[in-house]
PDB file of N, CA and C in Angstrom:
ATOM      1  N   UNK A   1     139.039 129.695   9.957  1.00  0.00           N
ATOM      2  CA  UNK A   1     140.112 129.603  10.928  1.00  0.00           C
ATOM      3  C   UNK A   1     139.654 130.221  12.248  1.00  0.00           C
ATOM      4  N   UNK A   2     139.870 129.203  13.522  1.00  0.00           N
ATOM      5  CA  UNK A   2     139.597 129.921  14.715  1.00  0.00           C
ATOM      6  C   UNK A   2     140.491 131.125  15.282  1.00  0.00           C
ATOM      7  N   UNK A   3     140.195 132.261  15.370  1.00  0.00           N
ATOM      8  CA  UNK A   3     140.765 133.741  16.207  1.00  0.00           C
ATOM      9  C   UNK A   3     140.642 133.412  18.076  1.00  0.00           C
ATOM     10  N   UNK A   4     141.658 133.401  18.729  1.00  0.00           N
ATOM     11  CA  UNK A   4     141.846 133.537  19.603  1.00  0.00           C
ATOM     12  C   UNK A   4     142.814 134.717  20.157  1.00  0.00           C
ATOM     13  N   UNK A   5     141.950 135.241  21.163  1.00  0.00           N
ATOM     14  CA  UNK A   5     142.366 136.502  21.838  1.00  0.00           C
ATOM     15  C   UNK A   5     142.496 136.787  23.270  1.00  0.00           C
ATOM     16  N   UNK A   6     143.717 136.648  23.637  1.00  0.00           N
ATOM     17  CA  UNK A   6     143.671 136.927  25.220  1.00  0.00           C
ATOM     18  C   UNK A   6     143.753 137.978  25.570  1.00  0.00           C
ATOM     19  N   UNK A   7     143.528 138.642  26.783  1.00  0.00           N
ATOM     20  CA  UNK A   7     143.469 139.718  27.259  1.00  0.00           C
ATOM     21  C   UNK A   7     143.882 139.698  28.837  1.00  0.00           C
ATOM     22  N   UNK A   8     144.545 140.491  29.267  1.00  0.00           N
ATOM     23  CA  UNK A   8     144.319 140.567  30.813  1.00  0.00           C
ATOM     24  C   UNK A   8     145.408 140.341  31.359  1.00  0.00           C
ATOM     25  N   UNK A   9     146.850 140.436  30.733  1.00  0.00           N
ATOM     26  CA  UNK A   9     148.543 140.357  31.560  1.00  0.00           C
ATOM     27  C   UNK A   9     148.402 141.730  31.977  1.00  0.00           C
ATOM     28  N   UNK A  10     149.876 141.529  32.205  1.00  0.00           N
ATOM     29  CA  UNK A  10     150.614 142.517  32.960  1.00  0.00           C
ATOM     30  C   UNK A  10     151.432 142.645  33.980  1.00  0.00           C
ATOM     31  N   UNK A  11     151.709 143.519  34.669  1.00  0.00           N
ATOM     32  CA  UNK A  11     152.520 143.751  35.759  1.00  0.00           C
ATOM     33  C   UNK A  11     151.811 143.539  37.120  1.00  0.00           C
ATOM     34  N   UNK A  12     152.679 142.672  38.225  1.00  0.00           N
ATOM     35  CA  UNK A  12     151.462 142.589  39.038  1.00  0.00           C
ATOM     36  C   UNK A  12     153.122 142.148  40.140  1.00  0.00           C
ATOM     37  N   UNK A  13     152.792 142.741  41.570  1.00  0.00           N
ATOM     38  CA  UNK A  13     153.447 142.330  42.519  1.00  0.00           C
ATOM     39  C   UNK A  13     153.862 140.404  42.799  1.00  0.00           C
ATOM     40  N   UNK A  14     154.861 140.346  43.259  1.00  0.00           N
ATOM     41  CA  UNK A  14     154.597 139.138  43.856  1.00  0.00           C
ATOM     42  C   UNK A  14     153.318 139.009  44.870  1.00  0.00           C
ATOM     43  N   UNK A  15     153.102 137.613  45.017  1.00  0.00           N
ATOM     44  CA  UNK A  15     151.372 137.436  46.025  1.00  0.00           C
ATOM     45  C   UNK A  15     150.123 138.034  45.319  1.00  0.00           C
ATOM     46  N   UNK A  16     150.112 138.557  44.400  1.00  0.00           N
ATOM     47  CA  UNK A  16     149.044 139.653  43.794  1.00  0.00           C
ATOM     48  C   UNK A  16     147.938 138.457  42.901  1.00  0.00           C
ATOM     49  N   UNK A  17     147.249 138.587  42.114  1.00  0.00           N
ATOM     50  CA  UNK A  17     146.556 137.911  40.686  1.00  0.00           C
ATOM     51  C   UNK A  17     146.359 138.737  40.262  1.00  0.00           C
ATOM     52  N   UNK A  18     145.912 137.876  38.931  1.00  0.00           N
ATOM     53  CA  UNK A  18     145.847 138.595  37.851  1.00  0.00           C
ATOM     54  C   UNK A  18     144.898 137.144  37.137  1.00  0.00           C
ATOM     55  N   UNK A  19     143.493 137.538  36.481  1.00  0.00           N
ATOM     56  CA  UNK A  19     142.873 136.915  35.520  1.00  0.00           C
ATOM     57  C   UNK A  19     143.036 137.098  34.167  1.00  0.00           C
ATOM     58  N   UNK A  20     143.236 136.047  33.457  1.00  0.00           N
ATOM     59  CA  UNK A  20     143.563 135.919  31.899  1.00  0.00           C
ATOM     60  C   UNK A  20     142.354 135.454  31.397  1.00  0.00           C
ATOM     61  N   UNK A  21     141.956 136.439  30.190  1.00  0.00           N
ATOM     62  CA  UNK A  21     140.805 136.251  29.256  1.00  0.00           C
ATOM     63  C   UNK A  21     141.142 135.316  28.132  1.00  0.00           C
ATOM     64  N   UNK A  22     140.690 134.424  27.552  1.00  0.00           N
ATOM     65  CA  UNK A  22     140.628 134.036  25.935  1.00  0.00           C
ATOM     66  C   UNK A  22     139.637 134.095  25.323  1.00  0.00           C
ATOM     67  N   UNK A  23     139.226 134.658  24.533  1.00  0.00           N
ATOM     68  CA  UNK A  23     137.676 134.529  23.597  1.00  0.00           C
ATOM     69  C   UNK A  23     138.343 134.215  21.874  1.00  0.00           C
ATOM     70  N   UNK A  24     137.167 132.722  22.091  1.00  0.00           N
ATOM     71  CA  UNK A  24     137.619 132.781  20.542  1.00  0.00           C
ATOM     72  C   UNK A  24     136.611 133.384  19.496  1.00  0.00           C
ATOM     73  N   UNK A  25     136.684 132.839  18.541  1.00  0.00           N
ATOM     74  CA  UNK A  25     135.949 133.716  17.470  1.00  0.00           C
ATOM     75  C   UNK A  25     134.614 132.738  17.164  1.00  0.00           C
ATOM     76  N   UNK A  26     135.259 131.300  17.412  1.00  0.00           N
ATOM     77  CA  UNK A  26     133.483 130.397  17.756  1.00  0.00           C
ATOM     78  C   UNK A  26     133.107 130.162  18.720  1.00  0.00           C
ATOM     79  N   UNK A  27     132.571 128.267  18.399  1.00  0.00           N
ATOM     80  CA  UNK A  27     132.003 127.650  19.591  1.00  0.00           C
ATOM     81  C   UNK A  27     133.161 126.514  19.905  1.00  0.00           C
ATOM     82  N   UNK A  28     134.390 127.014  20.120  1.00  0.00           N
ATOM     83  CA  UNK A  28     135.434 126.046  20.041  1.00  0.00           C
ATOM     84  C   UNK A  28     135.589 125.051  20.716  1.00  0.00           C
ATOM     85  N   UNK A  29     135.285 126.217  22.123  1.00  0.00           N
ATOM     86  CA  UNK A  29     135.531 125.579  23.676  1.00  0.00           C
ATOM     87  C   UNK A  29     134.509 124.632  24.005  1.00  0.00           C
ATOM     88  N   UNK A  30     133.418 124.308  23.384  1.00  0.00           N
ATOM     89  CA  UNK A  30     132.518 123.578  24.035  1.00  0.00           C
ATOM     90  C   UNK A  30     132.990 122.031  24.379  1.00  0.00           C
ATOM     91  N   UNK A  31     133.732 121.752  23.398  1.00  0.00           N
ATOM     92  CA  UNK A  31     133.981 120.356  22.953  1.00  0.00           C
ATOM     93  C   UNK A  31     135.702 119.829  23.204  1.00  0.00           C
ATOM     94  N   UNK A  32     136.366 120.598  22.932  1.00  0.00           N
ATOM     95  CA  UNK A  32     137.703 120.003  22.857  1.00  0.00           C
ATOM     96  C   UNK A  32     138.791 120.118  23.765  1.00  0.00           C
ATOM     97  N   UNK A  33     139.978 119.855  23.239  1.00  0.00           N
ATOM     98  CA  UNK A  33     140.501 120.483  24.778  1.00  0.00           C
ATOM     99  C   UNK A  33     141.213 121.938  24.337  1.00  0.00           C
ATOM    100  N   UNK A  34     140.886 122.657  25.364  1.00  0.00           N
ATOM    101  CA  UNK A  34     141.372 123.818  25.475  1.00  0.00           C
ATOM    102  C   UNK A  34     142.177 124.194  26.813  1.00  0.00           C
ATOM    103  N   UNK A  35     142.903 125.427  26.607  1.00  0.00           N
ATOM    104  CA  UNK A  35     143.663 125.501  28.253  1.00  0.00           C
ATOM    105  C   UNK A  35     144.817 126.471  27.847  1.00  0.00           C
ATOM    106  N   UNK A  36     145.500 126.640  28.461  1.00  0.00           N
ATOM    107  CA  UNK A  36     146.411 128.109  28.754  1.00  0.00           C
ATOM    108  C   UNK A  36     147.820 127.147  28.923  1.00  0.00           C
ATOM    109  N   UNK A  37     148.627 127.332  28.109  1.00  0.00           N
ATOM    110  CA  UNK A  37     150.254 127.450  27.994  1.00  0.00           C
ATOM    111  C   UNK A  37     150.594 128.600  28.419  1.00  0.00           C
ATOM    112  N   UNK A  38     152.466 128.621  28.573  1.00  0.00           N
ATOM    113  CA  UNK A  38     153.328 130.087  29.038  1.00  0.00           C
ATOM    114  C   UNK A  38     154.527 129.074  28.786  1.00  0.00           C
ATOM    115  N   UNK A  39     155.312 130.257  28.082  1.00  0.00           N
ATOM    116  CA  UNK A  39     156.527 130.025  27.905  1.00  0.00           C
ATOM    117  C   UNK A  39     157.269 130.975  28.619  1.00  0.00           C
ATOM    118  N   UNK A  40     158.400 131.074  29.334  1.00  0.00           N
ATOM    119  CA  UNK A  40     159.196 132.218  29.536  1.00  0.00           C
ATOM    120  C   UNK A  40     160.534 132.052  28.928  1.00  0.00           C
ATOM    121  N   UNK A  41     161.446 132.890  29.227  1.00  0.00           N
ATOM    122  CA  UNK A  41     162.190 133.425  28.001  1.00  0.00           C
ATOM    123  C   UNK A  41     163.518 132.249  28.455  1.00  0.00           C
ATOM    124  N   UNK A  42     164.030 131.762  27.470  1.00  0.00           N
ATOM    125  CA  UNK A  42     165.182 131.046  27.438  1.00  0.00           C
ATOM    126  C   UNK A  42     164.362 129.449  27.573  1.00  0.00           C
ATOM    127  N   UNK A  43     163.143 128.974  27.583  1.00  0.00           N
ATOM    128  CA  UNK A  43     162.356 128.241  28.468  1.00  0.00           C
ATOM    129  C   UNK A  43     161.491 127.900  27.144  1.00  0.00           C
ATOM    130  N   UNK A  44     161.252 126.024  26.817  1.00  0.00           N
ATOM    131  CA  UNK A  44     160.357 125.607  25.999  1.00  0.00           C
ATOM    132  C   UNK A  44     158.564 126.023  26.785  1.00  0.00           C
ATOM    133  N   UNK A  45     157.536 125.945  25.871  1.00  0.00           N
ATOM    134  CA  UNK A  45     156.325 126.263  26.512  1.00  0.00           C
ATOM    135  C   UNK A  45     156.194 125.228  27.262  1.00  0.00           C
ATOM    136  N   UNK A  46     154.901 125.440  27.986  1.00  0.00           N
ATOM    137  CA  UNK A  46     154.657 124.044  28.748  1.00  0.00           C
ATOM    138  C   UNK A  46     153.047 124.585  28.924  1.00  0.00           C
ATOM    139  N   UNK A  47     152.513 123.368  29.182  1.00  0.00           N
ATOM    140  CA  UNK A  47     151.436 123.754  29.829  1.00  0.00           C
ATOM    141  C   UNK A  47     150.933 124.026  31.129  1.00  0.00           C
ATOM    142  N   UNK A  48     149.966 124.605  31.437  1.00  0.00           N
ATOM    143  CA  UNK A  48     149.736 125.515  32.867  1.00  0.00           C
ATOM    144  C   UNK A  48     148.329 125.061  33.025  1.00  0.00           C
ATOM    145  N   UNK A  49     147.211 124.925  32.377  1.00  0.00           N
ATOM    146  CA  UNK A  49     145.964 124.236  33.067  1.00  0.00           C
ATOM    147  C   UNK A  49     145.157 124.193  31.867  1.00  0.00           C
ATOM    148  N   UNK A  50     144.444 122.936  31.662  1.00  0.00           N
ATOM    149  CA  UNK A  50     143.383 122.503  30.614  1.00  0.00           C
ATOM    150  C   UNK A  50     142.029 121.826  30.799  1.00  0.00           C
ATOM    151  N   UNK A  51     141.098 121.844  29.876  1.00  0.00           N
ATOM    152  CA  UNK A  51     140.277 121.564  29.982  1.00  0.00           C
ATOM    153  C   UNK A  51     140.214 120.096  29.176  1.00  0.00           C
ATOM    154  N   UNK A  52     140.076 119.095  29.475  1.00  0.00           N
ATOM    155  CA  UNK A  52     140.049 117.569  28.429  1.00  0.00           C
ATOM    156  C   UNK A  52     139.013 117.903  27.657  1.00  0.00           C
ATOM    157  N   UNK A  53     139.096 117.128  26.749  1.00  0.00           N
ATOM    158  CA  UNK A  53     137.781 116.744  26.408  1.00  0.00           C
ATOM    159  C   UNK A  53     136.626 116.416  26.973  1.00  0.00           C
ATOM    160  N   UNK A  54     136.700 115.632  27.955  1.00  0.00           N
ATOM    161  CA  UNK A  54     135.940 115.147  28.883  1.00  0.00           C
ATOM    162  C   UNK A  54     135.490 116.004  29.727  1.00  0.00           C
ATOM    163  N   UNK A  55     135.954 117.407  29.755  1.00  0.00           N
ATOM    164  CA  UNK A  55     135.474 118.063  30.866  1.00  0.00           C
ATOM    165  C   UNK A  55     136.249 118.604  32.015  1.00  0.00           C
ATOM    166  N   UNK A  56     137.592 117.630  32.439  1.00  0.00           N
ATOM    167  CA  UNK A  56     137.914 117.377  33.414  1.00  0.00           C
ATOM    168  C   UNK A  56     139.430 118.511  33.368  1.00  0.00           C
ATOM    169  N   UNK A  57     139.555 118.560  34.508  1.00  0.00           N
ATOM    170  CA  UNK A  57     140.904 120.011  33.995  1.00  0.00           C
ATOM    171  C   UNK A  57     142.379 119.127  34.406  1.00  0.00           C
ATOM    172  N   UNK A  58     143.382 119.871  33.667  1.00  0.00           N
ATOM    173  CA  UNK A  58     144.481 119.261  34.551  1.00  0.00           C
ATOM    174  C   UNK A  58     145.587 120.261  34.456  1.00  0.00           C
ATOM    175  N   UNK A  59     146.269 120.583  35.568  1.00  0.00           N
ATOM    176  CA  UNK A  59     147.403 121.635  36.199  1.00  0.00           C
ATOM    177  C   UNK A  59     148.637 121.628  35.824  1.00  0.00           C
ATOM    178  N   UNK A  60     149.484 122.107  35.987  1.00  0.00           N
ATOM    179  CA  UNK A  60     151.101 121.617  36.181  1.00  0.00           C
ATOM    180  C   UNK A  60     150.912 121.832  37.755  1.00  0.00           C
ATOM    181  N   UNK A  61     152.102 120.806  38.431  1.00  0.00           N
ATOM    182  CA  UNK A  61     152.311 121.335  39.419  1.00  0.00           C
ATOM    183  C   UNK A  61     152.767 122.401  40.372  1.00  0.00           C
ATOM    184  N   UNK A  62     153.181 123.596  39.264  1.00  0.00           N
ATOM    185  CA  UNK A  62     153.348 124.797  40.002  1.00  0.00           C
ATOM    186  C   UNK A  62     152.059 125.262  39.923  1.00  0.00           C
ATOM    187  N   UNK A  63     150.705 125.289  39.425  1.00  0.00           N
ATOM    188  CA  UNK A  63     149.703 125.912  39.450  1.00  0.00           C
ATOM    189  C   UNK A  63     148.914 125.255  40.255  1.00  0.00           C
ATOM    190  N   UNK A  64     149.156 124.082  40.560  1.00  0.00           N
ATOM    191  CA  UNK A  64     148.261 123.759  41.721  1.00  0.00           C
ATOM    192  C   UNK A  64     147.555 124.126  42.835  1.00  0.00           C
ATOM    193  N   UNK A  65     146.523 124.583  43.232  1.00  0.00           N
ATOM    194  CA  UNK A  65     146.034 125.566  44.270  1.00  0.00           C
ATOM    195  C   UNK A  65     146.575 126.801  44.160  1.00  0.00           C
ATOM    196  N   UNK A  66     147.035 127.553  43.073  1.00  0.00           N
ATOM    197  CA  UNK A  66     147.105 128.747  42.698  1.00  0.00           C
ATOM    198  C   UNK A  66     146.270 129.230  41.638  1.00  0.00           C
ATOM    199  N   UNK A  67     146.614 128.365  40.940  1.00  0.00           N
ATOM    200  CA  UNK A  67     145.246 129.031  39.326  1.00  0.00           C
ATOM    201  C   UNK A  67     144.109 128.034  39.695  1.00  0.00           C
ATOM    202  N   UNK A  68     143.387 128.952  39.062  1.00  0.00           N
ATOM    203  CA  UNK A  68     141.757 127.748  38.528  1.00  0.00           C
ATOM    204  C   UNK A  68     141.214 128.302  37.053  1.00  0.00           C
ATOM    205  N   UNK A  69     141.038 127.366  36.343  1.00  0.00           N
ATOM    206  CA  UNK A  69     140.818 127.361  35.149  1.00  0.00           C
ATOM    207  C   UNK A  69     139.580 127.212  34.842  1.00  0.00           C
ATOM    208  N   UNK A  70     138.732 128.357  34.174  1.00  0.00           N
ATOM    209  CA  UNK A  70     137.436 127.987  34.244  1.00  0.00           C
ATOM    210  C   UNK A  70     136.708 128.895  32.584  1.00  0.00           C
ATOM    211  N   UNK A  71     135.488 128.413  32.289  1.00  0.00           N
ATOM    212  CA  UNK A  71     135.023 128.417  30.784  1.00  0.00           C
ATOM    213  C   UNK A  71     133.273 128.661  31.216  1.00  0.00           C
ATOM    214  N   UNK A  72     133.505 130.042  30.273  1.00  0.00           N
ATOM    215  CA  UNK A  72     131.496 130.154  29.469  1.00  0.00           C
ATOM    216  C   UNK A  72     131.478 129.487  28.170  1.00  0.00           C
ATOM    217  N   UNK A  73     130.922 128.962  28.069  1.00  0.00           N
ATOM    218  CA  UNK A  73     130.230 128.585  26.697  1.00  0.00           C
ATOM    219  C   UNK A  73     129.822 128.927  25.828  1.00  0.00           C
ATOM    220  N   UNK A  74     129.087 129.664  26.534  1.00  0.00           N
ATOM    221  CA  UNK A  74     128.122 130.645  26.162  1.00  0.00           C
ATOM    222  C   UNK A  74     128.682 132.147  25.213  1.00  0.00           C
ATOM    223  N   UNK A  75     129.805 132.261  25.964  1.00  0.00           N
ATOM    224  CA  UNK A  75     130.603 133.669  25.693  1.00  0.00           C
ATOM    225  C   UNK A  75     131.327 133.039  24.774  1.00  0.00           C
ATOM    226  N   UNK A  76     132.043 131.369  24.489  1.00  0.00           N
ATOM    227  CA  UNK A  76     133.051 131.274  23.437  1.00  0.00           C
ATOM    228  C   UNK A  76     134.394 131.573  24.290  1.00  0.00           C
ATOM    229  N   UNK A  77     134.325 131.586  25.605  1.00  0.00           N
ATOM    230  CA  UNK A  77     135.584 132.253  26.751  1.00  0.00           C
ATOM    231  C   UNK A  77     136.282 131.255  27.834  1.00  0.00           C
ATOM    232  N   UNK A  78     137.390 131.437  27.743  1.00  0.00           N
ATOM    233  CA  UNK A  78     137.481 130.460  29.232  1.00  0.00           C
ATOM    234  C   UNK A  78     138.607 131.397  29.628  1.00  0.00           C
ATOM    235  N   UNK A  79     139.015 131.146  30.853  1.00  0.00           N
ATOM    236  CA  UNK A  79     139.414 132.185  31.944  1.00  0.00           C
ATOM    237  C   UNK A  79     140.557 131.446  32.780  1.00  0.00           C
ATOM    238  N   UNK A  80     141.641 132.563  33.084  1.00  0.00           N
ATOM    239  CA  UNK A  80     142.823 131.750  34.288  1.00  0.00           C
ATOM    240  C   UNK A  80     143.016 132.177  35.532  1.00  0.00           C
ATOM    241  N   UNK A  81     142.150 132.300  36.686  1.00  0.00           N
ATOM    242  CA  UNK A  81     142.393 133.244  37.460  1.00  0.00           C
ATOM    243  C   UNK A  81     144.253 132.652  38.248  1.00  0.00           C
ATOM    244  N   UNK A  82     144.727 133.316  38.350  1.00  0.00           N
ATOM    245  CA  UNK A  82     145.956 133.490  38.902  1.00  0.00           C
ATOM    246  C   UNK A  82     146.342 134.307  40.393  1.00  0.00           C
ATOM    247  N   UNK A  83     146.116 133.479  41.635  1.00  0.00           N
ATOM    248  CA  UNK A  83     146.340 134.291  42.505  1.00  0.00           C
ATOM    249  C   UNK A  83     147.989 133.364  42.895  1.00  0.00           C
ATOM    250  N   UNK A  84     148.389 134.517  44.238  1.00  0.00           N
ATOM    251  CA  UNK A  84     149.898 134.486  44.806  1.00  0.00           C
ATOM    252  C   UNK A  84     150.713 134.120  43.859  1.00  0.00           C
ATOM    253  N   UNK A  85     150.828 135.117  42.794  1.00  0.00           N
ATOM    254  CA  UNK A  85     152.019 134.713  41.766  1.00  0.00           C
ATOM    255  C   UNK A  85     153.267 135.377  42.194  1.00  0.00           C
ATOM    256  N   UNK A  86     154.233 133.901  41.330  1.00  0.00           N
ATOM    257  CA  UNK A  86     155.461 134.429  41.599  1.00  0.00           C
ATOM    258  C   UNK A  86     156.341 134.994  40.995  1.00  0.00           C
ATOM    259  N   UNK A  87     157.447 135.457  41.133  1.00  0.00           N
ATOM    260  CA  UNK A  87     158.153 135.859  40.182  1.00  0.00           C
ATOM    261  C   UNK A  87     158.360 134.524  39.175  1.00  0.00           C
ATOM    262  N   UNK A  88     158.465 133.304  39.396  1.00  0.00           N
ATOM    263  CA  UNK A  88     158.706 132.610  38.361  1.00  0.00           C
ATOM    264  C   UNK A  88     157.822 131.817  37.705  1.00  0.00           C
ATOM    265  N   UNK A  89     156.330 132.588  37.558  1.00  0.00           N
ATOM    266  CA  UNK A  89     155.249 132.663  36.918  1.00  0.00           C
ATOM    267  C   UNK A  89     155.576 133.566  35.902  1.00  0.00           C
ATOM    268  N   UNK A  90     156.383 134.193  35.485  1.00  0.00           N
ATOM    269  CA  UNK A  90     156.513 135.115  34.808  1.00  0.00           C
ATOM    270  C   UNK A  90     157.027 134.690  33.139  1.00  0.00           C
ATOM    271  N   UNK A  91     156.062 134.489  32.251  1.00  0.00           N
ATOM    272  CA  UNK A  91     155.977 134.066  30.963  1.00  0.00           C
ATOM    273  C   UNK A  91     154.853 134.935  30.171  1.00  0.00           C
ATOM    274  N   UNK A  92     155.306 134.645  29.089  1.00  0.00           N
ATOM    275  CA  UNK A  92     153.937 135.125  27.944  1.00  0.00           C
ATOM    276  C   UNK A  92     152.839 133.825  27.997  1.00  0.00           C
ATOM    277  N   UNK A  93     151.600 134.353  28.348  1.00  0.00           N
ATOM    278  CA  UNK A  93     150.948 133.074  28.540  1.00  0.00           C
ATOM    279  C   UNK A  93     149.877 133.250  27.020  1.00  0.00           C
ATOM    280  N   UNK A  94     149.698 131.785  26.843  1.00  0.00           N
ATOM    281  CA  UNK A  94     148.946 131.779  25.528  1.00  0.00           C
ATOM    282  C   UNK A  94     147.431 130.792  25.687  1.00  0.00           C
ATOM    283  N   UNK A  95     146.703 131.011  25.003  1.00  0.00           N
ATOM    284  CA  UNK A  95     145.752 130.388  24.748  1.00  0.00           C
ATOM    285  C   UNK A  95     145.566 129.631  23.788  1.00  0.00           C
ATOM    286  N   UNK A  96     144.603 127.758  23.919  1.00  0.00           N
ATOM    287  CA  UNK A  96     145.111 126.996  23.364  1.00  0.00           C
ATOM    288  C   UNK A  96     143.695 126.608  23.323  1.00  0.00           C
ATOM    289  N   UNK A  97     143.647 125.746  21.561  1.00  0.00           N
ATOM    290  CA  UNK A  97     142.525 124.942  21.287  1.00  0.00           C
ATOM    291  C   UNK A  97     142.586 123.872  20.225  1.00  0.00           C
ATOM    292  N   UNK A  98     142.648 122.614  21.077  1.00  0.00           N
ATOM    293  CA  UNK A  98     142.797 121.543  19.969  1.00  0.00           C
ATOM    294  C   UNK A  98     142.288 121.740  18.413  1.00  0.00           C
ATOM    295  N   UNK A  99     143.007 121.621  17.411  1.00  0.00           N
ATOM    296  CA  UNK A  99     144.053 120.978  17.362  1.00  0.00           C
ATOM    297  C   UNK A  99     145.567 122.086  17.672  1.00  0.00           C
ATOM    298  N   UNK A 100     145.589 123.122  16.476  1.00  0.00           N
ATOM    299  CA  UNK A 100     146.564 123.501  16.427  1.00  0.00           C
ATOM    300  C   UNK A 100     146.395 125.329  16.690  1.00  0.00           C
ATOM    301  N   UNK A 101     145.064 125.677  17.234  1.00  0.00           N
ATOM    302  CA  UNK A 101     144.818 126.795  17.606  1.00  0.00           C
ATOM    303  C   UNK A 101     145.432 127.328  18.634  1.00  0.00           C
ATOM    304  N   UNK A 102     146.196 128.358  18.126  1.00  0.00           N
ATOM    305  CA  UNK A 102     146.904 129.427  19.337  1.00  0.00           C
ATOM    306  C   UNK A 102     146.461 130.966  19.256  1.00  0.00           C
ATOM    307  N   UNK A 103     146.423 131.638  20.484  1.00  0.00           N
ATOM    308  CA  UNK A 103     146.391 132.773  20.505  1.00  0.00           C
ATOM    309  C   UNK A 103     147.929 133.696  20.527  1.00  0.00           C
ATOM    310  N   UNK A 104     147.498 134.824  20.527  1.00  0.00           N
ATOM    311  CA  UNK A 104     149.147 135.787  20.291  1.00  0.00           C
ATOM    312  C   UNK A 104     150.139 136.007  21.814  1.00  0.00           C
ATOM    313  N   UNK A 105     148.701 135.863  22.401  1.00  0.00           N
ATOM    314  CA  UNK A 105     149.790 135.350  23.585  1.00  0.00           C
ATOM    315  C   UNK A 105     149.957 137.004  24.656  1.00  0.00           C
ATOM    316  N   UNK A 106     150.322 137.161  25.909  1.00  0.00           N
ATOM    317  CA  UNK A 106     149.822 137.789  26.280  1.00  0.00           C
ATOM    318  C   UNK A 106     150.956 138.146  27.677  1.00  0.00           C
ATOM    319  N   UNK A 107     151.752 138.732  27.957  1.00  0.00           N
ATOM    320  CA  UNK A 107     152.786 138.478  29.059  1.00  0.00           C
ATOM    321  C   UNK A 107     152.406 139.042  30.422  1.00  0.00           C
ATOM    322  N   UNK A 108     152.437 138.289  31.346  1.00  0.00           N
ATOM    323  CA  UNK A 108     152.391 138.412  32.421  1.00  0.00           C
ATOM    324  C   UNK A 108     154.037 138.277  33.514  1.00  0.00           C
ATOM    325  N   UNK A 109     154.195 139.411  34.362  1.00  0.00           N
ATOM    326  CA  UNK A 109     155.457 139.999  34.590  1.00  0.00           C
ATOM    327  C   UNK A 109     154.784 139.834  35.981  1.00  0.00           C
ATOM    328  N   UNK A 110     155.453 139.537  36.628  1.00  0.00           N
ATOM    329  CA  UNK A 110     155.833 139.206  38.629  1.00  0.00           C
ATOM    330  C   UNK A 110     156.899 139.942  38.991  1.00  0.00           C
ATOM    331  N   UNK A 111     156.616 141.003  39.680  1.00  0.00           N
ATOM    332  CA  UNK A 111     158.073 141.376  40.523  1.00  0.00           C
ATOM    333  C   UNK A 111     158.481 140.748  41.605  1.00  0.00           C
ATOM    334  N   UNK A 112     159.430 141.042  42.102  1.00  0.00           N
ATOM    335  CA  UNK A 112     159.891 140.159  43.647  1.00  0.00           C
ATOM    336  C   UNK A 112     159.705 141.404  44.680  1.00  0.00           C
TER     337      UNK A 112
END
């Protein structure tokens, strides 16, 4: 079974970032799709930025030119950097790997 582990929420001003870690426990990321969900509270998850299969990434439109989503290979890691967040960025964000791999998830808090 793949272990996925994020690291790197928290409390962070509005306008501020904050980078989100995932490391899994293999070579998960090389191949499939992987990428970062967030749910916030009262609120189904959704997704926030992925990697296809193919390589190719894709956003929601609130993360657009705010996050960039990016992956070592090498490390088994891929990464969310998060700049000018807002308060309604504010979810537990999780880490994701086809098929049904999730991490525990990790909350990130925006003040106003």
């Amino acid at each position: 079974q793949v272990r996925l582990v994020e690291s790197g929420g928290g409390l962070v001003q509005a306008g501020g970032p904050l980078r989100l870690s995932c490391a899994a426990s293999g070579s998960i990321f090389s191949a499939n799709v992987v990428g970062w969900y967030r749910q916030a509270p009262g609120k189904q998850r959704e997704l926030v930025a992925v990697f296809t299969s193919g390589g190719s990434t894709t956003y929601i439109d609130a993360a657009k030119g705010r996050f960039t989503i990016s992956r070592d290979n090498a490390k088994n890691t891929i990464y969310l950097q998060m700049n000018n967040l807002k308060p309604e960025d504010t979810a537990v964000y999780y880490c994701y790997a086809w098929p049904t791999n999730w991490g525990q998830g990790t909350q990130v808090t925006v003040s106003s």
